[in-house]
Protein backbone atom coordinates (compact mmCIF):
# COMPACT_ATOMS: atom_id res chain seq x y z
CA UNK A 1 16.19 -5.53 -15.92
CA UNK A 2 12.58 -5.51 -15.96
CA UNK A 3 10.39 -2.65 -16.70
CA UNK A 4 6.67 -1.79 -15.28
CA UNK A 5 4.91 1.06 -17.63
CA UNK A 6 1.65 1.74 -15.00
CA UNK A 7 -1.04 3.71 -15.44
CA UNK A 8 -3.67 4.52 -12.90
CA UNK A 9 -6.74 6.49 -14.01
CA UNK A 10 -9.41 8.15 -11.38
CA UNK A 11 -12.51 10.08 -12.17
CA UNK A 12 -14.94 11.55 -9.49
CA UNK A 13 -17.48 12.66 -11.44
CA UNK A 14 -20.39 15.16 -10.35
CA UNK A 15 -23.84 16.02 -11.39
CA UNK A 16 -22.76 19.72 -11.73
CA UNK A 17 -19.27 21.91 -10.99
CA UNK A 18 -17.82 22.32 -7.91
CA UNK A 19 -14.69 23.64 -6.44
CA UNK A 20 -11.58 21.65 -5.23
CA UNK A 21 -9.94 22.18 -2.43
CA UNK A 22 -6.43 20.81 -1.90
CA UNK A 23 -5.81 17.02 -2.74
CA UNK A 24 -3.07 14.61 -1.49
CA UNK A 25 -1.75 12.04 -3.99
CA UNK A 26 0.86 9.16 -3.03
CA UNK A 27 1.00 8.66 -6.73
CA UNK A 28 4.53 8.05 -6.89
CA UNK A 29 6.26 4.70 -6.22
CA UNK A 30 9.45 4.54 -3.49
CA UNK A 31 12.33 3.79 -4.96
CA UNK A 32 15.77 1.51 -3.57
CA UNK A 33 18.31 -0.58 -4.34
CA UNK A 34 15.83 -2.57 -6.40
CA UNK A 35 13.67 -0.47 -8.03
CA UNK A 36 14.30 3.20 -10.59
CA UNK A 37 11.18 5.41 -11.61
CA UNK A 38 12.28 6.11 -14.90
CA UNK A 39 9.21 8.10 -15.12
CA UNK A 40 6.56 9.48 -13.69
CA UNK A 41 3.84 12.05 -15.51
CA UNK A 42 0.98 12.80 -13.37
CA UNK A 43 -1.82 14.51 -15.26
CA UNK A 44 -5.34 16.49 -13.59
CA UNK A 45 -8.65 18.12 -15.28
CA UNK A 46 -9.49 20.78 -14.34
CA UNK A 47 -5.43 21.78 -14.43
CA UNK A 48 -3.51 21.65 -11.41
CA UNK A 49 -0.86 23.62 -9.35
CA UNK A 50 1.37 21.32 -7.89
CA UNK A 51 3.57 20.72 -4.62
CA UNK A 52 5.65 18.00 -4.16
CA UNK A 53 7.23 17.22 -0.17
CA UNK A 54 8.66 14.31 1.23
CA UNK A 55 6.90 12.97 4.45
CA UNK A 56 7.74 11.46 7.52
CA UNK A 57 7.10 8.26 5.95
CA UNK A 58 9.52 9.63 3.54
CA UNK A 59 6.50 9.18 0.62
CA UNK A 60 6.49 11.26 -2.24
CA UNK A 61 3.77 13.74 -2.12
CA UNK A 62 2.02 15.68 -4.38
CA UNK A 63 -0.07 18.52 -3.06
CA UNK A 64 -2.42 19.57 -6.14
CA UNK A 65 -4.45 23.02 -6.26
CA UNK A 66 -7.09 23.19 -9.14
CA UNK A 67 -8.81 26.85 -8.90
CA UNK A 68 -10.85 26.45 -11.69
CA UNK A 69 -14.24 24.53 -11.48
CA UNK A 70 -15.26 21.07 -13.13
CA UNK A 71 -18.29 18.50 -12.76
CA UNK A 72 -15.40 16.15 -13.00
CA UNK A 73 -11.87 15.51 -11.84
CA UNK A 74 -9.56 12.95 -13.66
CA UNK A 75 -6.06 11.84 -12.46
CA UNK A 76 -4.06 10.07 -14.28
CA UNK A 77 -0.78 8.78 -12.75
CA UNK A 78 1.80 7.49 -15.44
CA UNK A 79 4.69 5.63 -14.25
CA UNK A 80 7.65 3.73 -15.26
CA UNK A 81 9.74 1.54 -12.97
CA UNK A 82 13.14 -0.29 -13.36
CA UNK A 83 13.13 -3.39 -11.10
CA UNK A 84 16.26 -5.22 -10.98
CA UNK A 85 16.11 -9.09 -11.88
CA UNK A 86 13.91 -11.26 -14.40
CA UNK A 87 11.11 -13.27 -14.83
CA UNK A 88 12.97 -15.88 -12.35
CA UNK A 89 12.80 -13.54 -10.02
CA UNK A 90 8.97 -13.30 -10.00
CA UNK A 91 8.52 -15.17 -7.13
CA UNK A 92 7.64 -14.40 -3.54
CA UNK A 93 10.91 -13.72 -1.52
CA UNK A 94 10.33 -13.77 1.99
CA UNK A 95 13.37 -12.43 3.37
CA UNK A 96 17.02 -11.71 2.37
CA UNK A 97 18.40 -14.14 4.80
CA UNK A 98 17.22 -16.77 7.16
CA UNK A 99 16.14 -14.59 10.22
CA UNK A 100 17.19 -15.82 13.98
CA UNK A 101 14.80 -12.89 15.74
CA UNK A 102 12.40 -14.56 17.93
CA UNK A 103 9.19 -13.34 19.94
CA UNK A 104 9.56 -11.25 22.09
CA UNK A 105 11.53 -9.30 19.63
CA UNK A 106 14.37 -6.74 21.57
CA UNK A 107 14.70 -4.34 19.47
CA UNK A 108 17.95 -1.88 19.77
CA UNK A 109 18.38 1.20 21.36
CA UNK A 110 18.87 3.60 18.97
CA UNK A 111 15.92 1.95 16.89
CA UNK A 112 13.34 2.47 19.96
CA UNK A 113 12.07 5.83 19.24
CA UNK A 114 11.25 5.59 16.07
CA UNK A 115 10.00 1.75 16.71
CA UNK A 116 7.70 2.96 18.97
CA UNK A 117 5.54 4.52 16.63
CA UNK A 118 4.60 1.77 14.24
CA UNK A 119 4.22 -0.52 17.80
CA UNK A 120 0.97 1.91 18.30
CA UNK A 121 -2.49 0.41 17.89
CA UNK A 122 -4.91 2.12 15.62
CA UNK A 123 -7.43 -0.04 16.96
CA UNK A 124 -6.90 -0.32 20.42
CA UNK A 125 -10.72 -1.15 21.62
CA UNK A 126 -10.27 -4.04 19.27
CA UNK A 127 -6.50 -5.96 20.73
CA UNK A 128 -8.45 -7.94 23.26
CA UNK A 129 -9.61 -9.83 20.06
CA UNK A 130 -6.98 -9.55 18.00
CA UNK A 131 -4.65 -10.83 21.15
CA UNK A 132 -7.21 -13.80 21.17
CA UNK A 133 -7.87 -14.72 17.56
CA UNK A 134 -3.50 -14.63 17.34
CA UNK A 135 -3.06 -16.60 20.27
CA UNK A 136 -5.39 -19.05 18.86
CA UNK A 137 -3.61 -19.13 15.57
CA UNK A 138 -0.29 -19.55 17.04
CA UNK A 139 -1.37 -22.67 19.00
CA UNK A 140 -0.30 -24.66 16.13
CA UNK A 141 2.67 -23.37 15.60
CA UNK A 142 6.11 -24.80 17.08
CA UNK A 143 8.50 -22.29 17.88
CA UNK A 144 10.33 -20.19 15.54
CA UNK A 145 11.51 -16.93 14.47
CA UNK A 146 9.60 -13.95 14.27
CA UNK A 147 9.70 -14.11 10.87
CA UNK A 148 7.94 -17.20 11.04
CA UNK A 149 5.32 -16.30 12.83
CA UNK A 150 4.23 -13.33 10.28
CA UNK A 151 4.28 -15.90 7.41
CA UNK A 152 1.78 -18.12 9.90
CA UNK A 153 -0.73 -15.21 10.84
CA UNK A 154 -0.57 -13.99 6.91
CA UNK A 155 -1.50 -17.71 5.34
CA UNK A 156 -4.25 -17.95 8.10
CA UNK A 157 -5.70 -14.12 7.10
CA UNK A 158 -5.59 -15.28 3.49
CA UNK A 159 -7.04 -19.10 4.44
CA UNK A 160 -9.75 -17.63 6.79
CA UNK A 161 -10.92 -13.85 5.56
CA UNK A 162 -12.75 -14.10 1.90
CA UNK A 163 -11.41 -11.12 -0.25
CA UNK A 164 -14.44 -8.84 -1.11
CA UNK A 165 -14.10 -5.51 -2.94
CA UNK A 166 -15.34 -3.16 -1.05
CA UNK A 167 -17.17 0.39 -2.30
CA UNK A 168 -17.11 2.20 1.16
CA UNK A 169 -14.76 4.62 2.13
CA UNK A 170 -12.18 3.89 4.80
CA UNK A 171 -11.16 0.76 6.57
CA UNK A 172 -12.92 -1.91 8.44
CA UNK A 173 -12.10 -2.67 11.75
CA UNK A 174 -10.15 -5.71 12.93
CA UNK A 175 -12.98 -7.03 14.81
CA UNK A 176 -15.58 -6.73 11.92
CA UNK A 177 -12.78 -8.38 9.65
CA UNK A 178 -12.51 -11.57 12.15
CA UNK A 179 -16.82 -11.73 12.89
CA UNK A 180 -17.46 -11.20 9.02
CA UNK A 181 -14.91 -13.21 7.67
CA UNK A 182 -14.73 -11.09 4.42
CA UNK A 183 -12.67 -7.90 3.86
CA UNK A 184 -10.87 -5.59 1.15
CA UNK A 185 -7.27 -6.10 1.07
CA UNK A 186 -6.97 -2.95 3.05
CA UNK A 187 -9.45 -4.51 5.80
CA UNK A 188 -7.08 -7.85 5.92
CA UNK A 189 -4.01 -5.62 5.54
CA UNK A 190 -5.20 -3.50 9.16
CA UNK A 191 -5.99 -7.05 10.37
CA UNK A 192 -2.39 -8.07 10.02
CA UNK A 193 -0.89 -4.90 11.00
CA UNK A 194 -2.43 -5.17 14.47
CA UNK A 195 -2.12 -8.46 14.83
CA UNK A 196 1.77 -8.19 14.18
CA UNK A 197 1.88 -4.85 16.65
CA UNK A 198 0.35 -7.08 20.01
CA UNK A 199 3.10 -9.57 19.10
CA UNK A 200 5.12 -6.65 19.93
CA UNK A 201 6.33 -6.85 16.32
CA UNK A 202 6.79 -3.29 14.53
CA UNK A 203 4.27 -3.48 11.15
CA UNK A 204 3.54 -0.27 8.96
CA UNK A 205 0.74 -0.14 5.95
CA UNK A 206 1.89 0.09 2.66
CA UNK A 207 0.15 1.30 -0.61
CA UNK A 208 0.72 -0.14 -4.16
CA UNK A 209 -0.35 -1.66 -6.98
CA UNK A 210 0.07 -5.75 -7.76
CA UNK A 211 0.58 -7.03 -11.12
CA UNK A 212 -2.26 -9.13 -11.35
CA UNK A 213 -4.43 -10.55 -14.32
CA UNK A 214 -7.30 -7.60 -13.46
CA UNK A 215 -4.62 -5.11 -13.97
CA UNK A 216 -3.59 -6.66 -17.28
CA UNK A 217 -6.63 -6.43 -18.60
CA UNK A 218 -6.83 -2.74 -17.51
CA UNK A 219 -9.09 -3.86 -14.82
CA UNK A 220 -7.19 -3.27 -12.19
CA UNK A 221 -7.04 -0.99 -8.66
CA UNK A 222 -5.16 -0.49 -5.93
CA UNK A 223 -3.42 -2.85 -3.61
CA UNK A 224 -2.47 -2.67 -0.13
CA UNK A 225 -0.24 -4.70 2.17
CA UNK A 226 1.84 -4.98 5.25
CA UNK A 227 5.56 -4.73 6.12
CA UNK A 228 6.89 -5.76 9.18
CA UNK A 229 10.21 -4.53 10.71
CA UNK A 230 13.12 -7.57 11.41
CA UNK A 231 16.44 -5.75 13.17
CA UNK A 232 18.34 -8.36 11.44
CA UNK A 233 16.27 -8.15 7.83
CA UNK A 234 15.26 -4.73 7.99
CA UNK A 235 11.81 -4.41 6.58
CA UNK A 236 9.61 -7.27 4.96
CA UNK A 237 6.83 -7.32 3.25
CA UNK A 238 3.68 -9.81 3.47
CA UNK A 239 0.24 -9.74 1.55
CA UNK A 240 -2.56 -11.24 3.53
CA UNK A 241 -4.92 -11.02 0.20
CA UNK A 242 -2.39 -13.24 -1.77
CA UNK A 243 -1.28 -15.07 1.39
CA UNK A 244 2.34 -14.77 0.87
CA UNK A 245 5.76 -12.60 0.81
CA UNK A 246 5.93 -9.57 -1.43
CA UNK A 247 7.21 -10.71 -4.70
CA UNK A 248 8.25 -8.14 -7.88
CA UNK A 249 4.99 -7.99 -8.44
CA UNK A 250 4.32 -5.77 -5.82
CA UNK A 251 4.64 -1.72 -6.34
CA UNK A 252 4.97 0.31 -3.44
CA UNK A 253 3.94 3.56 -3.48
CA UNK A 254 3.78 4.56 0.27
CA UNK A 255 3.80 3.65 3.51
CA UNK A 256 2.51 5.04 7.25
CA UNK A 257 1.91 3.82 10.75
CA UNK A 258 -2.13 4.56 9.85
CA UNK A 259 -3.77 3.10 6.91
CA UNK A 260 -5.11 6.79 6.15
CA UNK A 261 -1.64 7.71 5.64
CA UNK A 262 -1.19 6.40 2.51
CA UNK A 263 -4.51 6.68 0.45
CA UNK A 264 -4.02 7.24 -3.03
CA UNK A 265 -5.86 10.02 -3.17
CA UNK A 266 -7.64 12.58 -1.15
CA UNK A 267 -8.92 15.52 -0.69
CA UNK A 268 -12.27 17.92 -0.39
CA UNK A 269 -14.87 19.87 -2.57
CA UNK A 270 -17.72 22.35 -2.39
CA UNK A 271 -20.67 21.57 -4.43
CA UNK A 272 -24.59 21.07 -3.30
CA UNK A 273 -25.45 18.11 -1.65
CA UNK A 274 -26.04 14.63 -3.14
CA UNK A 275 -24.33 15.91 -6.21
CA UNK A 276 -21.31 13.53 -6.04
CA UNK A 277 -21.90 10.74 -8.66
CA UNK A 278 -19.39 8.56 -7.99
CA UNK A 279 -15.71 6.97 -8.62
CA UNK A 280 -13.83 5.11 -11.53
CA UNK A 281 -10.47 3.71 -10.90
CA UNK A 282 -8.65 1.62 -13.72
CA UNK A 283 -5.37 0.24 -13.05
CA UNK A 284 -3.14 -1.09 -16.44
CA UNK A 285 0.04 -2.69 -16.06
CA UNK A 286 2.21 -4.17 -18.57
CA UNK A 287 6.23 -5.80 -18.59
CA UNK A 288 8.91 -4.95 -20.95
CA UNK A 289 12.20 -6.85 -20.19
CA UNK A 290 14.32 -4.02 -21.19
CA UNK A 291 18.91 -4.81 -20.96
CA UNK A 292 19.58 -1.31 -22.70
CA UNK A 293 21.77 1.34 -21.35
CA UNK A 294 20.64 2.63 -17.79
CA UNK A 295 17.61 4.96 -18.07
CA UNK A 296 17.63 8.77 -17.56
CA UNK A 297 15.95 9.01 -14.62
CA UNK A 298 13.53 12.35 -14.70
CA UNK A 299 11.88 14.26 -11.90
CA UNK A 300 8.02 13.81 -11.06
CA UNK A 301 5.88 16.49 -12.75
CA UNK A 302 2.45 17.53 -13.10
CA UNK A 303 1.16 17.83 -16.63
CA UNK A 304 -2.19 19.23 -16.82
């Protein structure tokens, strides 16, 4: 067993106080037949009522109501995650088993409805260069699965988009991605997502946090990536930013059919205008290889 002890610190600070309205937080990571949250404390200044729901995505939401006032508001998101396997198993893993689905993809009946939905485009004005830039891509390469053909479209995202850390809210579109050639791994994530969806390939966004050397050093942020849905491997994940599978590494804490569906954090305030100062986000992440008994596993709660 290896353990993940995360924590995720936010601050929007403001030049005087000003009152919350209600914020969303995807704060806490899914959980499977790999992974345990052992724990999960989520603290808020000014304190917070909280409200936790499952989605549609079936996410983990917390609703959070703060009625008092504050020229600041700090989150911090603790979290503590089980992940079954060792170091060894560190590596990208692509899929469980070799996968024989192959373009167009036929995807059964009683998956269509719900199929249907992450088949959508978000950026529909945009396919008619998406469906170019992929066709292009997949000129050089011979025929294969499905499967395949993700792994192709994610090395060339990673080979041909330059990572750049973007400050602006909100995602850039597919066709900015492709004419700039730089994006935030959210732009290159949306890139990928559509790309796989006019393949006719079913491809949701997902929301984490990566286990990288920034986020050792406490220097971390958030991470975002793409899984695409296989009938015969279920659902797969592949990071355009890294340019390869999912591995441990990765830390999933939700996913949607929209890339809005899964930010971290939002919400609204009232204050005068310009007084918004601006964001700090610090992501720490450190291992433990822990082979004690199993954990207790505790309910999310809000600690303020």
């Amino acid at each position: 067993m290896r353990r993940y002890h995360i924590e995720h610190r936010t601050i929007y600070r403001y030049s005087e106080p000003v009152r919350f309205g209600l914020h969303r937080m995807v704060l806490r990571p899914r959980e499977g037949h790999d992974v345990q949250v052992v724990k999960h404390d989520l603290e808020v200044y000014p304190p917070a009522h909280f409200f936790w729901l499952t989605d549609l995505f079936g996410n983990s939401i917390a609703l959070a109501e703060m009625p008092d006032m504050a020229d600041r508001l700090e989150i911090i998101n603790k979290v503590i995650i089980e992940r079954v396997g060792g170091p060894e198993d560190a590596a990208p893993r692509q899929i469980t088993r070799p996968s024989l689905v192959t373009l167009p993809v036929a995807y059964p009946q009683i998956e269509q409805p719900v199929v249907s939905g992450y088949l959508q485009s978000v950026y529909p004005e945009d396919q008619p260069v998406i469906s170019q830039w992929v066709a292009t891509q997949m000129e050089s390469l011979p025929a294969g699965s499905a499967a395949e053909a993700v792994a192709h479209l994610n090395r060339c995202i990673h080979a041909q988009i330059r990572y750049r850390r973007r400050e602006e809210r909100g995602v850039q579109t597919p066709a900015n991605t492709l004419t700039y050639a730089t994006g935030s791994c959210r732009d290159m994530a949306t890139l990928l997502m559509e790309a796989c969806r006019s393949l006719g390939l079913a491809a949701r966004f997902a929301s984490g946090y990566l286990d990288a050397a920034a986020a050792t050093a406490g220097r971390g942020s958030t991470h975002a990536w793409v899984e695409v849905y296989f009938p015969d491997n279920g659902w797969c994940g592949f990071d355009p930013t890294v340019g390869d599978a999912l591995s441990p590494r990765h830390v999933t804490l939700g996913v949607s059919a929209h890339p809005r569906g899964v930010m971290p954090i939002s919400g609204i305030y009232e204050g005068a205008p310009g007084c918004y100062l601006g964001m700090e986000v610090a992501v720490t992440i450190r291992q433990s290889l822990d082979d004690a008994s199993p954990p207790e596993v505790l309910v999310p709660s809000g600690i303020s």
